[in-house]
N, C-alpha and C. Protein backbone atom coordinates (compact mmCIF):
# COMPACT_ATOMS: atom_id res chain seq x y z
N UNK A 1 40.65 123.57 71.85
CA UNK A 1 41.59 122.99 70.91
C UNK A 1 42.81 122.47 71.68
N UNK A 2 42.65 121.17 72.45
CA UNK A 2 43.78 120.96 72.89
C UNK A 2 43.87 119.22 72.78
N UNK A 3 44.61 118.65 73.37
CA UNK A 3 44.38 117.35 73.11
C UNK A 3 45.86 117.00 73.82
N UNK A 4 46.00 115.41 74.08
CA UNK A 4 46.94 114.71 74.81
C UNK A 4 48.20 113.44 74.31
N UNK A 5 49.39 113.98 74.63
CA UNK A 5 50.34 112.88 73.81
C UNK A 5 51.05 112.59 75.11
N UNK A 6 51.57 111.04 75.13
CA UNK A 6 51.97 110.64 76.15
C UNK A 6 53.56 110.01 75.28
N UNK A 7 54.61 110.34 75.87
CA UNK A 7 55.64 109.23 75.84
C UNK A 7 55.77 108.64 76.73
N UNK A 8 55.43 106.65 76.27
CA UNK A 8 55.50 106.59 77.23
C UNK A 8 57.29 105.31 76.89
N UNK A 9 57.69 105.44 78.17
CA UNK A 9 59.14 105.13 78.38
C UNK A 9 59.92 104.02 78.99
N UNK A 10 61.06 102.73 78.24
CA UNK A 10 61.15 101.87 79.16
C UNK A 10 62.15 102.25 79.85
N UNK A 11 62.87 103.15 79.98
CA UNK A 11 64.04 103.34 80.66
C UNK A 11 64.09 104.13 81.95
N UNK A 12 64.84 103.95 82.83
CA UNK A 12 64.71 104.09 83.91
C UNK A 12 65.88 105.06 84.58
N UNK A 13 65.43 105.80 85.20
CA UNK A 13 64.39 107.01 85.71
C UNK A 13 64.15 107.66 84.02
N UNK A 14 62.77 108.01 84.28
CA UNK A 14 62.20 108.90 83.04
C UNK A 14 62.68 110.11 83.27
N UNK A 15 62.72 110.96 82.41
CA UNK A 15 63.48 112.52 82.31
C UNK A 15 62.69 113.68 83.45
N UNK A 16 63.12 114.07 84.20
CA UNK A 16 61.99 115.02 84.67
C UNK A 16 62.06 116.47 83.94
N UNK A 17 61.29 116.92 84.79
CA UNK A 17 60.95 118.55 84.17
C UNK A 17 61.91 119.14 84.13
N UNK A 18 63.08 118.96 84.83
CA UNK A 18 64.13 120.11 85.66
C UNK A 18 65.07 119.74 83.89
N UNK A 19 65.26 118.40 83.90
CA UNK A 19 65.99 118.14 82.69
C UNK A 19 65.53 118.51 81.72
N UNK A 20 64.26 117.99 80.95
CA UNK A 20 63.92 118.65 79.77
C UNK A 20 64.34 120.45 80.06
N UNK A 21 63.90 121.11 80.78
CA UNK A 21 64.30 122.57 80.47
C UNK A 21 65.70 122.26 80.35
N UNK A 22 66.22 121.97 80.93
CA UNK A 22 67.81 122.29 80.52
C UNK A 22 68.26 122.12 79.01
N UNK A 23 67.34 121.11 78.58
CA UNK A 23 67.56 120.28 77.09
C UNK A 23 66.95 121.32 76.04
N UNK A 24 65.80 122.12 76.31
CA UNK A 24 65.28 122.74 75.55
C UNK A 24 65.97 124.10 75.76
N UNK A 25 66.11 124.62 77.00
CA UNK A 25 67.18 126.28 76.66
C UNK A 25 68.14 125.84 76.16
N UNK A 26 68.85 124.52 75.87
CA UNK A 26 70.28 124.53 75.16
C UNK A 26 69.93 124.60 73.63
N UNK A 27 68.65 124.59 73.20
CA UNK A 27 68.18 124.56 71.89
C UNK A 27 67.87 125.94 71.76
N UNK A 28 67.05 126.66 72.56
CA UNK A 28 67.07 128.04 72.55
C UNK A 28 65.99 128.20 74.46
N UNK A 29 66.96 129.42 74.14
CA UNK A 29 66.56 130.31 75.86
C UNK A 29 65.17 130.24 75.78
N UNK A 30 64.34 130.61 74.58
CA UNK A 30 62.96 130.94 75.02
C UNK A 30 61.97 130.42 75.83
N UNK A 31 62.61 128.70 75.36
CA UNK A 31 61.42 127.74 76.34
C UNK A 31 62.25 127.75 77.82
N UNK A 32 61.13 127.69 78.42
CA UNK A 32 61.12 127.77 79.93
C UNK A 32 60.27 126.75 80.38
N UNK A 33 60.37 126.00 81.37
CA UNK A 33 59.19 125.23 82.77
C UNK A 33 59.27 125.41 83.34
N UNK A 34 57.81 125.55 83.68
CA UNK A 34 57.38 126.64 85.31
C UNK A 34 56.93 125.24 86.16
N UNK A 35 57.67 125.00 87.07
CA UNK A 35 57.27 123.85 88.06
C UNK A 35 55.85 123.96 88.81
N UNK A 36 54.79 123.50 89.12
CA UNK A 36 54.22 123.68 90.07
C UNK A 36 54.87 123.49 91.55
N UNK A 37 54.86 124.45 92.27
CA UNK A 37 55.35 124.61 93.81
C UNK A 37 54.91 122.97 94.34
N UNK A 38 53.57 122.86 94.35
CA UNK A 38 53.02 121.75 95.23
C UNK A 38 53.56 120.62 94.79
N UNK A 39 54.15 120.38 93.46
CA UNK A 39 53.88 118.86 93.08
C UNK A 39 55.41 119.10 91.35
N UNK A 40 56.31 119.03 91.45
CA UNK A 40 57.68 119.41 90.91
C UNK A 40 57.61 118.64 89.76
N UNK A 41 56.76 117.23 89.41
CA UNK A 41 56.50 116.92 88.19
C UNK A 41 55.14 117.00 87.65
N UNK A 42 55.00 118.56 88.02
CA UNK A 42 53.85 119.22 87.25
C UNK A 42 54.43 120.45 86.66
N UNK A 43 54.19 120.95 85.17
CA UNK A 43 55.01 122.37 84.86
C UNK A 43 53.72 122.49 83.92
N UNK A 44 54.47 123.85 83.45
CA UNK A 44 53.68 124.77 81.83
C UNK A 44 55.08 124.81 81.04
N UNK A 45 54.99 124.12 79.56
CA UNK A 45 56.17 124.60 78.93
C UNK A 45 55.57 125.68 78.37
N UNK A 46 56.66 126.44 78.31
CA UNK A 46 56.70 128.11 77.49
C UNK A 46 57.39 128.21 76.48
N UNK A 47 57.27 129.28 75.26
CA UNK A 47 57.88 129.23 74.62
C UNK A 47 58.01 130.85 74.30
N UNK A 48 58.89 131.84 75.06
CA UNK A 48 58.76 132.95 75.21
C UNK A 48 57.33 133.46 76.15
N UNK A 49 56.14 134.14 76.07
CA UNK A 49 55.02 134.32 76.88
C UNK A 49 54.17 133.04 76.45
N UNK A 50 53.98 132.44 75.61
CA UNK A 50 53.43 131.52 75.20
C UNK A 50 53.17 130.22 75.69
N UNK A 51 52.09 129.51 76.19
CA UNK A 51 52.15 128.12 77.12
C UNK A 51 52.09 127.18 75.80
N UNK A 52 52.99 126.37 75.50
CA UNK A 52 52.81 125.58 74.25
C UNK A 52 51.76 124.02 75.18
N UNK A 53 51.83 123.97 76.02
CA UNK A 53 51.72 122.51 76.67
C UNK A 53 51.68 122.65 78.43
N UNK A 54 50.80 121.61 78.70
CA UNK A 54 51.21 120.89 79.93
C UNK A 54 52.01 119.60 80.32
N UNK A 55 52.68 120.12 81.09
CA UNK A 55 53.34 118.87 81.57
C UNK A 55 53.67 118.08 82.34
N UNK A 56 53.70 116.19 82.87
CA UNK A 56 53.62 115.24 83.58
C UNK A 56 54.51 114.61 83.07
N UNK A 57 55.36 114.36 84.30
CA UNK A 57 55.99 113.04 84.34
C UNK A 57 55.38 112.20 85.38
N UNK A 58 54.90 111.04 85.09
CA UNK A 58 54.38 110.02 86.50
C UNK A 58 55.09 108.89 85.89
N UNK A 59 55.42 108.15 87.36
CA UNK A 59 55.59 106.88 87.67
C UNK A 59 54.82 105.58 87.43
N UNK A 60 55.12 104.25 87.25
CA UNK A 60 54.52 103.31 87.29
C UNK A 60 54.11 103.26 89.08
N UNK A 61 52.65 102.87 89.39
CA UNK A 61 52.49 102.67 90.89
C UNK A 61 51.59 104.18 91.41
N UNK A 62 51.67 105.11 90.44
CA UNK A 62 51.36 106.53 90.82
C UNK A 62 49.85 106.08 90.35
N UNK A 63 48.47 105.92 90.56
CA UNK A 63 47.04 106.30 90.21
C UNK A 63 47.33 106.49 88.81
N UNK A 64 47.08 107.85 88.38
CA UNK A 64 47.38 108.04 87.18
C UNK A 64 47.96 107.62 85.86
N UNK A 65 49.36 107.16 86.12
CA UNK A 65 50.35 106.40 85.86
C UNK A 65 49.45 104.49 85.61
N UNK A 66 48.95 104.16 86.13
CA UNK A 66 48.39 103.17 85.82
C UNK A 66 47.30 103.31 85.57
N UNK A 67 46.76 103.96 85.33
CA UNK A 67 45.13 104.21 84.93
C UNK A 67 45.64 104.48 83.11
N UNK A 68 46.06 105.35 83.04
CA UNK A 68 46.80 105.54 81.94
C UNK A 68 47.60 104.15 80.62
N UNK A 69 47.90 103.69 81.40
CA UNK A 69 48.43 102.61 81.12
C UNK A 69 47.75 101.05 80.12
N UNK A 70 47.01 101.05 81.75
CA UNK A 70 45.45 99.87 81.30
C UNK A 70 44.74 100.88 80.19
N UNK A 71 44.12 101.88 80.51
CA UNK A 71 43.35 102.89 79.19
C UNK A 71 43.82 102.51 77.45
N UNK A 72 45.45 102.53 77.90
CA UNK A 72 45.88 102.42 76.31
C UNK A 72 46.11 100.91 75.67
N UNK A 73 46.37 99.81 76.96
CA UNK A 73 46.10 98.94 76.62
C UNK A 73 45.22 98.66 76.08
N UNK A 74 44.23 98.73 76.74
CA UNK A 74 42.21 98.25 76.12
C UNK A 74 42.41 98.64 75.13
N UNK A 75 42.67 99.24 74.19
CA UNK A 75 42.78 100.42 73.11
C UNK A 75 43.05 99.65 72.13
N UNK A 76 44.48 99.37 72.50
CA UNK A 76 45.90 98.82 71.72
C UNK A 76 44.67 97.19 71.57
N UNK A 77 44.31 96.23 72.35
CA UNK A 77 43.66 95.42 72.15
C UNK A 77 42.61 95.22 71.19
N UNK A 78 42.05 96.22 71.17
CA UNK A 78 40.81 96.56 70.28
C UNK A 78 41.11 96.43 68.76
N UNK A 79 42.34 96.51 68.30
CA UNK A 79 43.35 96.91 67.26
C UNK A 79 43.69 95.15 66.70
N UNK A 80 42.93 95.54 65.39
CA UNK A 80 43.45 94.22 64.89
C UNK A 80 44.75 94.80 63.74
N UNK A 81 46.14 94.61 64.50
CA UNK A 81 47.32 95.12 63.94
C UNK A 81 48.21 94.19 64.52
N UNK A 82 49.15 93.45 63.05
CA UNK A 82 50.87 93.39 63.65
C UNK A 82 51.76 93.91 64.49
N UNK A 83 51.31 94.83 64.67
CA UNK A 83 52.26 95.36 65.70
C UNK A 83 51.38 95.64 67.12
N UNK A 84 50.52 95.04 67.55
CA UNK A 84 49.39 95.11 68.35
C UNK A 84 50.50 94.82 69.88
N UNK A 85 51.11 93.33 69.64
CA UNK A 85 51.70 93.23 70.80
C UNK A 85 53.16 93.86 71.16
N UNK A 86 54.04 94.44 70.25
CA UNK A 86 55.22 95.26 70.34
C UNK A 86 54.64 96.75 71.31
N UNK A 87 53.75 97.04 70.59
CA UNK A 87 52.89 98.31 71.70
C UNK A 87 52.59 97.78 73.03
N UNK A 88 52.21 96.59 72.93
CA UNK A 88 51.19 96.25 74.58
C UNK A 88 52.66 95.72 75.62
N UNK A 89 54.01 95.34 74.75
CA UNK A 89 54.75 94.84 75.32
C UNK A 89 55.65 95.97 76.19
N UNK A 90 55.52 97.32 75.58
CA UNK A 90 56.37 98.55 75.78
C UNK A 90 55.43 98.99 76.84
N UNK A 91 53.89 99.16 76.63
CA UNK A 91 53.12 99.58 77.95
C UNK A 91 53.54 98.68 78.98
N UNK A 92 53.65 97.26 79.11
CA UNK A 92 54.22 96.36 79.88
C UNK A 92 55.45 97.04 80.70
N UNK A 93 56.33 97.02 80.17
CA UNK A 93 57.78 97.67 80.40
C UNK A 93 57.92 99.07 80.93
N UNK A 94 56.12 99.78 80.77
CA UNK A 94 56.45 100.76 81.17
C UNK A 94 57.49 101.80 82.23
N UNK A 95 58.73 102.73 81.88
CA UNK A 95 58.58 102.87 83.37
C UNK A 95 58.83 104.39 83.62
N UNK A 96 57.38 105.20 83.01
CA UNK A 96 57.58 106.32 83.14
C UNK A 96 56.52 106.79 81.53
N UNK A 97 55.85 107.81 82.36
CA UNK A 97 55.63 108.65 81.22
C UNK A 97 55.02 110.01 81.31
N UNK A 98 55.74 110.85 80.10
CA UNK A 98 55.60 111.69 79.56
C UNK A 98 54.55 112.37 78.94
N UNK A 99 53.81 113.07 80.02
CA UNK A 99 52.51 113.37 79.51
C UNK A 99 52.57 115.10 79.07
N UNK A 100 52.12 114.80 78.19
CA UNK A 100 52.05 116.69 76.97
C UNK A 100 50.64 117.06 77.06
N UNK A 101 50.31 117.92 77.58
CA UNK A 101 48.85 118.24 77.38
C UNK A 101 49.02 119.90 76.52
N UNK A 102 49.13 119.48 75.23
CA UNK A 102 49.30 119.78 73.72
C UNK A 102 47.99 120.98 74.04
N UNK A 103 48.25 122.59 74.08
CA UNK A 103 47.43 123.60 74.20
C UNK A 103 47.58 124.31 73.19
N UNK A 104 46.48 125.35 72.94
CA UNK A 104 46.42 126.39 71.78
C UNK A 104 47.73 126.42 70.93
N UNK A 105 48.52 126.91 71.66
CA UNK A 105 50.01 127.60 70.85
C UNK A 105 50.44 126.49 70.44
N UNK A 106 50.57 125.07 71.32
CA UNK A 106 51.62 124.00 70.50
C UNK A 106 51.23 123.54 69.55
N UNK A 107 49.40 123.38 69.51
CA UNK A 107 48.99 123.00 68.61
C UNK A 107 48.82 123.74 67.15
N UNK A 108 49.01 125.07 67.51
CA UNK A 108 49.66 125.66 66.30
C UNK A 108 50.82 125.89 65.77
N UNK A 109 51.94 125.59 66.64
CA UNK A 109 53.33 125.35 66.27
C UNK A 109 53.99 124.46 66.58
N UNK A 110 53.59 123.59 66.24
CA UNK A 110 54.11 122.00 66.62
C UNK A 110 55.75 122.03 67.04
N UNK A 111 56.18 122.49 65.52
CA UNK A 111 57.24 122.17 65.46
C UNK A 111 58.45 122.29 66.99
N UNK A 112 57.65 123.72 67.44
CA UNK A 112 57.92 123.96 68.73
C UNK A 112 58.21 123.04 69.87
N UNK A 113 56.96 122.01 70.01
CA UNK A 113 56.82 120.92 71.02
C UNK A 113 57.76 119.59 70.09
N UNK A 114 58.09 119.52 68.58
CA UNK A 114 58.95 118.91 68.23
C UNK A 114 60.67 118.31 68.77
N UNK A 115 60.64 119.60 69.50
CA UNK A 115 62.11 119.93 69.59
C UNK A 115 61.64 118.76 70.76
N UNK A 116 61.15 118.60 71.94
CA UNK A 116 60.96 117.97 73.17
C UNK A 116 60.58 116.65 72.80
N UNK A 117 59.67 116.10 71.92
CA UNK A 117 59.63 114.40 71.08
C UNK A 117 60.70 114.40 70.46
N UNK A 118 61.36 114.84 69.97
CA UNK A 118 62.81 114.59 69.21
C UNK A 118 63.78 114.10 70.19
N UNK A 119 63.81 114.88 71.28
CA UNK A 119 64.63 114.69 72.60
C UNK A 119 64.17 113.05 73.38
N UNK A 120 63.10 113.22 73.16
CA UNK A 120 62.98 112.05 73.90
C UNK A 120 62.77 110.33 73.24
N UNK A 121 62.85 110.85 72.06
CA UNK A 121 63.21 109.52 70.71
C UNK A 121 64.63 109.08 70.99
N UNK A 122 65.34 110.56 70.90
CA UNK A 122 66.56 110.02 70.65
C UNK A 122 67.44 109.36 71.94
N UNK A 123 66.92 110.06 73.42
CA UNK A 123 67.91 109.23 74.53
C UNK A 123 66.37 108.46 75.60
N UNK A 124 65.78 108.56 75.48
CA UNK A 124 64.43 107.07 75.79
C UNK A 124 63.87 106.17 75.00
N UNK A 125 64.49 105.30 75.58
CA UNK A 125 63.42 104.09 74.46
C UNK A 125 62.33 103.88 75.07
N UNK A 126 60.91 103.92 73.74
CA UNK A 126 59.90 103.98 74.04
C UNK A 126 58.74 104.40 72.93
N UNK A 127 57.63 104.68 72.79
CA UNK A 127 56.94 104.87 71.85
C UNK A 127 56.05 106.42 72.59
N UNK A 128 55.32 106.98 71.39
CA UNK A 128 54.50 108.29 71.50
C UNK A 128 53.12 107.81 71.03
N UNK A 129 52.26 108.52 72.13
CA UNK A 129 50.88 108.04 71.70
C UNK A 129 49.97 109.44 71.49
N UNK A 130 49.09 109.41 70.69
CA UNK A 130 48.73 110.40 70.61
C UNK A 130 47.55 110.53 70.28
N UNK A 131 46.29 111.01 71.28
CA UNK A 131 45.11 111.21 71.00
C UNK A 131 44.63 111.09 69.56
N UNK A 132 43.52 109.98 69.09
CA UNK A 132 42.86 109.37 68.36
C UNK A 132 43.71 109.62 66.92
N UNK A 133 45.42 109.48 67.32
CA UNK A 133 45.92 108.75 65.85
C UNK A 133 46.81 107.78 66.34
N UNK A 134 46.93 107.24 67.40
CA UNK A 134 48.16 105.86 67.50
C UNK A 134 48.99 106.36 68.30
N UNK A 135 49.87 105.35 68.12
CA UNK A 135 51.38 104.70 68.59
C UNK A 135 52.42 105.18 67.47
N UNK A 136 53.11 105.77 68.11
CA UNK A 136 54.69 106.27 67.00
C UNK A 136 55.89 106.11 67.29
N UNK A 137 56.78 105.87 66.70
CA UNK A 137 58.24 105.66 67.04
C UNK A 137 58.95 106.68 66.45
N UNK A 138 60.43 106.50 66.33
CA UNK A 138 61.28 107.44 65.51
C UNK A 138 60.85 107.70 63.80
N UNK A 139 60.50 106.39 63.69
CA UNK A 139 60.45 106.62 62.31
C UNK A 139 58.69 106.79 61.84
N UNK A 140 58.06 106.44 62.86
CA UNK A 140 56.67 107.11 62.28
C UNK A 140 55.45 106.18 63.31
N UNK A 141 54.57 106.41 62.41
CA UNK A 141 53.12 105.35 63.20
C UNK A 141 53.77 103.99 63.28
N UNK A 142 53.31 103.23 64.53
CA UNK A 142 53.34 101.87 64.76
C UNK A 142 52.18 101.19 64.30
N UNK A 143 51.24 101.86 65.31
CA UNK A 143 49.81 101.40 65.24
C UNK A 143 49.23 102.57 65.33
N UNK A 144 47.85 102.45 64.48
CA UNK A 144 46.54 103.39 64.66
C UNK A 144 45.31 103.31 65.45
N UNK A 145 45.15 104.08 65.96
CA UNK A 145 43.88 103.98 66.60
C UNK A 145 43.06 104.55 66.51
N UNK A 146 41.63 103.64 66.18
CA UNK A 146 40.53 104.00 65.04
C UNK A 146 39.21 104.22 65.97
């Protein structure tokens, strides 16, 4: 039961790990990120003993980071929607994203991993994508993906 949400971001430098924790203990102590030693934009968010998520920040130019990218394009293409090219224009612009790999606990307490998409609506511009339901903004779905 897990599944994957990406913010992805036009603003430049994207937030790293070190920041979101700071952003989330100022909301409450419990959440924590545990860095991976080898690789510093790799963590586990916590939420007391609890792993709500995994977490990535990558770069445009990083493998991943563009594999990612083209993936959601093709996607977004496939999509006969008005708002088809406002999405493909923001993957364009990409420069940075926010990858959640959404585990047991978050997916049962969302609201939890809320606090961290809230954060990043309100000081990145950019859209949220989210395994087989779309593209989202502040105020809701952009586009769906069917």
């Amino acid at each position: 039961m897990s599944y994957f949400m990406r913010y992805i971001t036009v603003e430049y430098p994207p937030p790293s790990l070190e920041e979101l924790q700071v952003v989330l203990r100022d909301v409450d102590v419990a959440y924590m990120i545990t860095l991976d030693d080898a690789e510093p934009s790799i963590g586990d968010l916590y939420y007391g003993d609890d792993v709500y998520a995994e977490l990535e920040v990558n770069l445009p130019g990083d493998p991943l980071c563009d594999e990612d990218i083209a993936d959601l394009a093709e996607e977004v293409m496939k999509q006969d929607d008005q708002n088809r090219d406002f999405v493909l224009d923001v993957l364009e612009l990409a420069m940075g994203i926010v990858v959640i790999h959404v585990l047991r606990a978050g997916h049962e307490d969302y609201p939890r991993l809320g606090v961290l998409i809230q954060y990043l609506f309100e000081n990145y511009g950019g859209l949220l994508q989210v395994d087989e339901e779309g593209f989202f903004n502040h105020e809701g779905r952009v586009i769906a993906l069917l």
